[in-house]
C-alpha atoms as a PDB file:
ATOM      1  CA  UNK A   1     -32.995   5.829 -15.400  1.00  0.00           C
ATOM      2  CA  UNK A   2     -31.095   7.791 -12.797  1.00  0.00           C
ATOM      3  CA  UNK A   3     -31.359   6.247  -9.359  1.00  0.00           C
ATOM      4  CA  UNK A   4     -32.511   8.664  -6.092  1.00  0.00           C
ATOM      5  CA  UNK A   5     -29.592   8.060  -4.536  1.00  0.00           C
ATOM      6  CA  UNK A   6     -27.381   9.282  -7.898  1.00  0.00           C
ATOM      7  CA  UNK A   7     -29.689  12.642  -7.952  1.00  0.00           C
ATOM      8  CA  UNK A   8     -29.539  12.684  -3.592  1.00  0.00           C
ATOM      9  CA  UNK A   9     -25.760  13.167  -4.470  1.00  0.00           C
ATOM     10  CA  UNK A  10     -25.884  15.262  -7.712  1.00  0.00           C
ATOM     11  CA  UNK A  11     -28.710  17.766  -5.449  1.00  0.00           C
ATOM     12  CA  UNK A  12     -25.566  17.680  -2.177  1.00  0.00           C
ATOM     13  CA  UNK A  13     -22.792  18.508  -5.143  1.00  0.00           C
ATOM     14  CA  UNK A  14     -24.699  21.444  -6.376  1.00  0.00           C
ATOM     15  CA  UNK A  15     -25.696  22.920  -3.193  1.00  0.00           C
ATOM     16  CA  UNK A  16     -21.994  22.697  -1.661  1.00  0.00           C
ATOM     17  CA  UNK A  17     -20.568  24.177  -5.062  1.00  0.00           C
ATOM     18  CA  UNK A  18     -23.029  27.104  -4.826  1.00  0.00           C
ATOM     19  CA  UNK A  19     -22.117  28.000  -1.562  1.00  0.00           C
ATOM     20  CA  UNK A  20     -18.386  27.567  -1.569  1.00  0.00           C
ATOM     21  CA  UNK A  21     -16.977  30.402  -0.932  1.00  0.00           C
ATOM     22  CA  UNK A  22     -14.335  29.971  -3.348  1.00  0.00           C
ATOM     23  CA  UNK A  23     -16.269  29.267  -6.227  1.00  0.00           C
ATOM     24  CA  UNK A  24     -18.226  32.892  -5.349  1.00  0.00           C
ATOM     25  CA  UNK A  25     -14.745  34.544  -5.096  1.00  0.00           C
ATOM     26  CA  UNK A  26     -13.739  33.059  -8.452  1.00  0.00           C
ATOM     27  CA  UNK A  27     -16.954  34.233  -9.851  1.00  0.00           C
ATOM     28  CA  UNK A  28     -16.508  37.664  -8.164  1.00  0.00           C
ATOM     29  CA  UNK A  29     -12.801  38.132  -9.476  1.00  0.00           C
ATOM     30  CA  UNK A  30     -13.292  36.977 -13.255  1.00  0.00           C
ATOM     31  CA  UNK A  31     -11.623  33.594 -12.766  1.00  0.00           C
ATOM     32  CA  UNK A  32     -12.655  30.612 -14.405  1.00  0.00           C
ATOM     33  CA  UNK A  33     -12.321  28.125 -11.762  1.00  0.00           C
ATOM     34  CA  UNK A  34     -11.980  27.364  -8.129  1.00  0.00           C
ATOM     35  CA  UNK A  35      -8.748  25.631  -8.923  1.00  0.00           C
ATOM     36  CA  UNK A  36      -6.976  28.860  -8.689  1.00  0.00           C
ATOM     37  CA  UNK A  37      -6.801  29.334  -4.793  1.00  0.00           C
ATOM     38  CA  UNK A  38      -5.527  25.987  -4.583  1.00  0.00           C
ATOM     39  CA  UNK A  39      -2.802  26.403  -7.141  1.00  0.00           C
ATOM     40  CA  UNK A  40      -2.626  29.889  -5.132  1.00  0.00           C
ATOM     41  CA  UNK A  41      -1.986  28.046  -1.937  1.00  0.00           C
ATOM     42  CA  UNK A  42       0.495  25.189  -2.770  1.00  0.00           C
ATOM     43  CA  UNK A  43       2.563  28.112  -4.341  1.00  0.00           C
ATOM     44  CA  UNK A  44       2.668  30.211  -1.198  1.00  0.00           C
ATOM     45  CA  UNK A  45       3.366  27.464   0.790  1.00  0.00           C
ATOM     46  CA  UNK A  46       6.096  25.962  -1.819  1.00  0.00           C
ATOM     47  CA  UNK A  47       6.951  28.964  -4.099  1.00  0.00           C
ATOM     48  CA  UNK A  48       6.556  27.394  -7.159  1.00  0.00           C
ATOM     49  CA  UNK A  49       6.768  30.074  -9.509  1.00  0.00           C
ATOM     50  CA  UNK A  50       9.320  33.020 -10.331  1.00  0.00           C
ATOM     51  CA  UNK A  51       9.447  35.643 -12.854  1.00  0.00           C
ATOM     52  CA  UNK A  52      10.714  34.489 -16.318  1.00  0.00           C
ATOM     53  CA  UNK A  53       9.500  30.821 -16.606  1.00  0.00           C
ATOM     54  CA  UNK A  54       8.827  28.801 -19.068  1.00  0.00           C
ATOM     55  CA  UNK A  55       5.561  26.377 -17.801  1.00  0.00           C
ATOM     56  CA  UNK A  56       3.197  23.444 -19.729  1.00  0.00           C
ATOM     57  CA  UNK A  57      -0.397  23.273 -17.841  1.00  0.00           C
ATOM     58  CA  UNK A  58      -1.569  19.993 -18.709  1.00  0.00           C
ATOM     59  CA  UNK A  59      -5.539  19.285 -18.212  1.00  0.00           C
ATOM     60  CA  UNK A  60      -5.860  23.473 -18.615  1.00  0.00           C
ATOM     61  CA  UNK A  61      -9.235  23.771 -19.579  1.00  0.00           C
ATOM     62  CA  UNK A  62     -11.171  26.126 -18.385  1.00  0.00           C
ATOM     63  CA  UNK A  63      -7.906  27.577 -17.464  1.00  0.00           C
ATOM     64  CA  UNK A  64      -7.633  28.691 -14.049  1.00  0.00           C
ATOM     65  CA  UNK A  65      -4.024  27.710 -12.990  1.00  0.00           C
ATOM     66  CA  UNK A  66      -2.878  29.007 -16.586  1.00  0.00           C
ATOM     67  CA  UNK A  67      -4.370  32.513 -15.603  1.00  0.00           C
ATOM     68  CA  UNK A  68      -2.693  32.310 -12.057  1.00  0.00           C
ATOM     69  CA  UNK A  69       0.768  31.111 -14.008  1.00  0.00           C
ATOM     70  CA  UNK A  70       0.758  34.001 -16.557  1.00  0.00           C
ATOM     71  CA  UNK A  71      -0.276  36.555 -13.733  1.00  0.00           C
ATOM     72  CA  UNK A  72       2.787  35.044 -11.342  1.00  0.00           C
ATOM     73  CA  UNK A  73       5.317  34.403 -14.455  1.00  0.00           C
ATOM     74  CA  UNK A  74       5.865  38.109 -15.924  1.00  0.00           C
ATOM     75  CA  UNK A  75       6.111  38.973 -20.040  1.00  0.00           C
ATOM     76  CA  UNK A  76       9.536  37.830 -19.643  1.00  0.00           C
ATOM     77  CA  UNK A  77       7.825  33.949 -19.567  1.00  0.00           C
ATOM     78  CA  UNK A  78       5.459  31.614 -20.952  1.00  0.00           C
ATOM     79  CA  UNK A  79       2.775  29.301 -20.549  1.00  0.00           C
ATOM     80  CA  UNK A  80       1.863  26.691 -22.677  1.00  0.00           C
ATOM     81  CA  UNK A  81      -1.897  25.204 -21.743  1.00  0.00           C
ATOM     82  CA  UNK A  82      -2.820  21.891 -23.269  1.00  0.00           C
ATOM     83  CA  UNK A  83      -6.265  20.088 -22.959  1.00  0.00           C
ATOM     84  CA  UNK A  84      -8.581  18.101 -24.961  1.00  0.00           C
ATOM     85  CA  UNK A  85     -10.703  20.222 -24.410  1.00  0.00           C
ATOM     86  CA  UNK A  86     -11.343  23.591 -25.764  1.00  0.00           C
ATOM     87  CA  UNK A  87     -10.184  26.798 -24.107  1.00  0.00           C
ATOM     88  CA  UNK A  88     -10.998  30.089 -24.181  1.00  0.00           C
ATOM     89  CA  UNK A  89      -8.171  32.296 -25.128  1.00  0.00           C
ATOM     90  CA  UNK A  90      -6.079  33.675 -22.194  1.00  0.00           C
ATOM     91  CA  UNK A  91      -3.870  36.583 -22.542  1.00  0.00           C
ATOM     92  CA  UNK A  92      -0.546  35.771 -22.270  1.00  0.00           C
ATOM     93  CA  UNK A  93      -1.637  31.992 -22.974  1.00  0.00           C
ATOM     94  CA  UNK A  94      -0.839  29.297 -26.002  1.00  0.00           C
ATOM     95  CA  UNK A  95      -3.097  27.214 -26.230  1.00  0.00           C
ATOM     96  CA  UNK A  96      -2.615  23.599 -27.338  1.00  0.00           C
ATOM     97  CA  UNK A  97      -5.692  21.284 -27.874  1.00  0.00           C
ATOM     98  CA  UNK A  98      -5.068  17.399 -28.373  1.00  0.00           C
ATOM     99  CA  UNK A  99      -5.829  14.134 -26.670  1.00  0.00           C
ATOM    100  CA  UNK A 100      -1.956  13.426 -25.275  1.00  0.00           C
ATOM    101  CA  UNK A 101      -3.388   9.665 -24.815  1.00  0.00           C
ATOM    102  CA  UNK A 102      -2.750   9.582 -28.640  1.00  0.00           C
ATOM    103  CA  UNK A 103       1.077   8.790 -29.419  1.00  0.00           C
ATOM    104  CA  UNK A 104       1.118  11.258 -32.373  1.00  0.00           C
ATOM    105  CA  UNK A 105      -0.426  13.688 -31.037  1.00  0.00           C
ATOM    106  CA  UNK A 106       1.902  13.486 -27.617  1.00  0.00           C
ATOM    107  CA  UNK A 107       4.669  13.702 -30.146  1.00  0.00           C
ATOM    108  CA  UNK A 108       3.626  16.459 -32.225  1.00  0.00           C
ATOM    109  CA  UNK A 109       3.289  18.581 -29.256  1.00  0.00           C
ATOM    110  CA  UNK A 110       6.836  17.532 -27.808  1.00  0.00           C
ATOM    111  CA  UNK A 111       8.162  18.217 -30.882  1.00  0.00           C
ATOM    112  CA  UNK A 112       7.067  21.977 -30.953  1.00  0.00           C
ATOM    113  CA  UNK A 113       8.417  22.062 -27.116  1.00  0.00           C
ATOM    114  CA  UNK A 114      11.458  20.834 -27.690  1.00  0.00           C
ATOM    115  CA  UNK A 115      13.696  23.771 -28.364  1.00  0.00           C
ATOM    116  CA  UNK A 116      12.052  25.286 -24.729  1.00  0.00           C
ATOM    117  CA  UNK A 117      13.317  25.016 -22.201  1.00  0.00           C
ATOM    118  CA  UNK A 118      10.316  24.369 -19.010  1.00  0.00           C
ATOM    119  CA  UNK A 119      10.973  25.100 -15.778  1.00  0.00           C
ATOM    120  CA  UNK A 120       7.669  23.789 -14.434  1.00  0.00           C
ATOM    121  CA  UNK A 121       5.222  21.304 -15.444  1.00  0.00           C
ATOM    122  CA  UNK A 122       1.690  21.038 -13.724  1.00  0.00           C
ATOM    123  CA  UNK A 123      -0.883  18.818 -14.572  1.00  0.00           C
ATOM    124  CA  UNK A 124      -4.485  18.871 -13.029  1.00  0.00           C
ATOM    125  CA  UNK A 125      -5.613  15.812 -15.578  1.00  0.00           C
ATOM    126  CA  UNK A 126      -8.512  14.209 -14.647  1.00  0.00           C
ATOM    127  CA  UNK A 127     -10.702  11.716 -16.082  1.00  0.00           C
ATOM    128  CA  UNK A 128     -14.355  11.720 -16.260  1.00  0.00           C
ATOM    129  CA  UNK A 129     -15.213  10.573 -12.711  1.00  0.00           C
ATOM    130  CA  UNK A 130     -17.776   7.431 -12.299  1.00  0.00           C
ATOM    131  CA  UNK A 131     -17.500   7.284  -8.772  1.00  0.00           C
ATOM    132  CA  UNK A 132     -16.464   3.480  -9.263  1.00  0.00           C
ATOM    133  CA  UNK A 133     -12.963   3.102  -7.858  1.00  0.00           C
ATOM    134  CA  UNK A 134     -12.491   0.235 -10.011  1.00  0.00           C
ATOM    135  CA  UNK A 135     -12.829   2.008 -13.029  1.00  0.00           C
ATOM    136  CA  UNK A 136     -11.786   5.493 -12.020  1.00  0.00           C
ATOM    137  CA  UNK A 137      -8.187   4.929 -10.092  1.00  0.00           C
ATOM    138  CA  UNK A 138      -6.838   3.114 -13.800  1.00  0.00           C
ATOM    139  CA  UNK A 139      -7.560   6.073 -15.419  1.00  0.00           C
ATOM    140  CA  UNK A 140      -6.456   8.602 -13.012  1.00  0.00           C
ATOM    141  CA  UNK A 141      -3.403   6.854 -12.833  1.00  0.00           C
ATOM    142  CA  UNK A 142      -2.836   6.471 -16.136  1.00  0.00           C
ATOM    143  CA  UNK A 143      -3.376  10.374 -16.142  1.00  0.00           C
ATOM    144  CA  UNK A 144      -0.685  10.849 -13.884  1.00  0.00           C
ATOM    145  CA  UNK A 145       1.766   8.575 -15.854  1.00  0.00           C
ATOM    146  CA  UNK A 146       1.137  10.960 -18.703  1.00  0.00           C
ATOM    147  CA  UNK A 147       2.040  13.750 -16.883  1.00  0.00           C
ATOM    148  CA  UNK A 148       5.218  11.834 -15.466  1.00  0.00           C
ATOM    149  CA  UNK A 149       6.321  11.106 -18.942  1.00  0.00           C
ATOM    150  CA  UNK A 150       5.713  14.251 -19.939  1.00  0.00           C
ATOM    151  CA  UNK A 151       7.337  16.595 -17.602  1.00  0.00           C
ATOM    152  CA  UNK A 152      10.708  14.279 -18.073  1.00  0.00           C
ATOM    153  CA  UNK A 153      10.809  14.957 -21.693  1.00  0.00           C
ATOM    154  CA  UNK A 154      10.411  18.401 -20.769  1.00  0.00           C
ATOM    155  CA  UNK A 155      11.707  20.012 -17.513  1.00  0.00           C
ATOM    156  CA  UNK A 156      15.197  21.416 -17.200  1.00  0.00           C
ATOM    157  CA  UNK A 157      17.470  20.867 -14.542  1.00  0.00           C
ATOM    158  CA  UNK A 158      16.146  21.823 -11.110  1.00  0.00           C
ATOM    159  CA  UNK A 159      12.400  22.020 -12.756  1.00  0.00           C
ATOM    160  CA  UNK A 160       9.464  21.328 -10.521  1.00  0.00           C
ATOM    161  CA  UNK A 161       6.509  18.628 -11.512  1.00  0.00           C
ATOM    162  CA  UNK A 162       3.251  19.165  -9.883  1.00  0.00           C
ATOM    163  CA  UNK A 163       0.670  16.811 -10.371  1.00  0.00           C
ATOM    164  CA  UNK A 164      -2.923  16.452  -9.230  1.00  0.00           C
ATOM    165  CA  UNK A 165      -3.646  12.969  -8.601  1.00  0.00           C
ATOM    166  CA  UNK A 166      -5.908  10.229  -6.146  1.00  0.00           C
ATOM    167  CA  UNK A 167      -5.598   8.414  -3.098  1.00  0.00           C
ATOM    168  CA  UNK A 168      -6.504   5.022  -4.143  1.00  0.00           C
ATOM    169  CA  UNK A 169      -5.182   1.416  -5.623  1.00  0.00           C
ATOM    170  CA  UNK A 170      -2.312   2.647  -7.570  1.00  0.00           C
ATOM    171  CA  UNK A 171      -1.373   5.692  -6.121  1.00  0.00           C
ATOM    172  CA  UNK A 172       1.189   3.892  -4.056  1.00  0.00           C
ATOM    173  CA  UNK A 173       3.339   2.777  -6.892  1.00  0.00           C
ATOM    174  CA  UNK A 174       2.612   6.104  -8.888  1.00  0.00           C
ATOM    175  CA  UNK A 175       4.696   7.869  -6.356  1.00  0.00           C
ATOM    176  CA  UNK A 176       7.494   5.494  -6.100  1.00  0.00           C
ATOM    177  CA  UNK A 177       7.808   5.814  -9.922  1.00  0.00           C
ATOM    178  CA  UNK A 178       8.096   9.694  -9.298  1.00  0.00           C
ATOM    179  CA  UNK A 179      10.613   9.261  -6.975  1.00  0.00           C
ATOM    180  CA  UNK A 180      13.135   7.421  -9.179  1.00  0.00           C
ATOM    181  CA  UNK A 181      13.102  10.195 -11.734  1.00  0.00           C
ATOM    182  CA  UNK A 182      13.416  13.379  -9.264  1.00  0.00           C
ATOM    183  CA  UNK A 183      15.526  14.429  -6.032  1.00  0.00           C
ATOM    184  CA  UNK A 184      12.782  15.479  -3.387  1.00  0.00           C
ATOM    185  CA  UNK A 185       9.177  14.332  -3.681  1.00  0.00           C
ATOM    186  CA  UNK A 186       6.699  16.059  -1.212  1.00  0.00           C
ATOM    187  CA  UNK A 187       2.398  15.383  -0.847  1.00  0.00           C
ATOM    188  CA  UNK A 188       0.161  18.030  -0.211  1.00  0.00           C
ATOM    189  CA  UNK A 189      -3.681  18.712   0.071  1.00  0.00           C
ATOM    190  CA  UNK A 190      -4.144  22.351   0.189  1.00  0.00           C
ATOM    191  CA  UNK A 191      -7.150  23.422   2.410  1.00  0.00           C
ATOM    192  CA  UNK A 192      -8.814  24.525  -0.504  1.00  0.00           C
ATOM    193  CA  UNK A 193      -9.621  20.812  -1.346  1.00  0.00           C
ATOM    194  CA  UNK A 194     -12.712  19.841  -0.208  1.00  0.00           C
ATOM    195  CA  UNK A 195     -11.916  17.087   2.834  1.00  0.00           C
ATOM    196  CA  UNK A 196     -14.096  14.397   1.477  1.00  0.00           C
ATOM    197  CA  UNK A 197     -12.415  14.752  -1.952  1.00  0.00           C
ATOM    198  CA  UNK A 198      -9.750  11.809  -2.503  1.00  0.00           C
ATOM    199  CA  UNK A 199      -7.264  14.509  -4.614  1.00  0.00           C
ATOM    200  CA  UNK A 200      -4.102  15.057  -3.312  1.00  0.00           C
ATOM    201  CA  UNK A 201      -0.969  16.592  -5.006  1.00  0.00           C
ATOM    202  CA  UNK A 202       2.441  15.999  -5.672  1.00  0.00           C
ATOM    203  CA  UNK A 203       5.121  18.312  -5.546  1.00  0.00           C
ATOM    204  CA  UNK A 204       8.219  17.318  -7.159  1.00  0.00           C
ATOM    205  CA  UNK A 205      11.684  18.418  -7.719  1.00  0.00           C
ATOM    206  CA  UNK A 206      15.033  17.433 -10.212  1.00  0.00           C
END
């Protein structure tokens, strides 16, 4: 049985997400997400992406920061969007379904990368939240590990990792581990993040 308290909160999430104004604009433009404006925003303030590159979105689905990429990344490019999830095809888009927890799946997709050359690597990888820290920061941070491991099998020289991740037991270490594997490491929480939300992003550069 679902508590009051559980459906007080689930009632608050759906009212705030139906009024966002972001979530109307991505409804109003034909995107699939609110994720976009704040991929949009860390790129204006960072400049993440220029014409020509070669980019894995990892945690795509429904695919809002794979149809910003393609849009920002010219024919000349490509992006590569990976979930476990399904995704509705994007043009401009492979697609690339698998759980990446799995060790042969992880390696049957970095086999098929590995005569590319990526010049970015963003992950928005999120577990199903429980809203118990306890349980939730593990997996999150196991997540972002992922996506560490990941984008340095991957990125070239000078290639940026961006990674959505969680304040929280764990994080602290997370980005010390970052650190050791790339020149300049910078946080971020773009104002399109709601302020009670615990996300925060990494920007990171070889």
């Amino acid at each position: 049985m679902i508590s009051k308290k559980k459906r007080k909160s689930s009632r608050h999430w759906l009212l705030e997400h139906l009024t966002d104004p972001y979530v109307k604009e991505a409804k109003k433009n034909n995107i699939r997400s609110r994720a976009w404006f704040k991929l949009e925003q860390l790129d204006k303030n960072n400049k993440l992406f220029k014409t020509g590159m070669n980019i894995i979105d990892l945690g795509a689905a429904p695919g809002s920061w794979s149809q910003y990429a393609v849009k920002k990344i010219g024919t000349t490019g490509s992006v590569i969007a990976c979930d476990i999830l399904p995704i509705k095809p994007i043009t401009g888009v492979n697609i690339f379904q698998g759980d990446f927890r799995n060790q042969k799946i992880l390696n049957n997709m970095l086999d098929s990368f590995k005569n590319i050359t990526f010049n970015l690597v963003m992950s928005d990888m999120a577990p199903n939240i429980t809203g118990h820290c306890s349980i939730d920061m593990p997996r999150i941070i196991e997540l972002s590990r992922l996506a560490l491991k990941i984008s340095n099998d991957v990125l070239s020289r000078n290639g940026i990792f961006l990674l959505k991740s969680f304040q929280g037991e764990g994080f602290n270490e997370l980005y010390q581990e970052i650190k050791i594997f790339f020149k300049k490491v910078k946080i971020c929480k773009p104002k399109t993040s709601r302020t009670r939300s615990r996300e925060i992003f990494i920007i990171a550069t070889r």
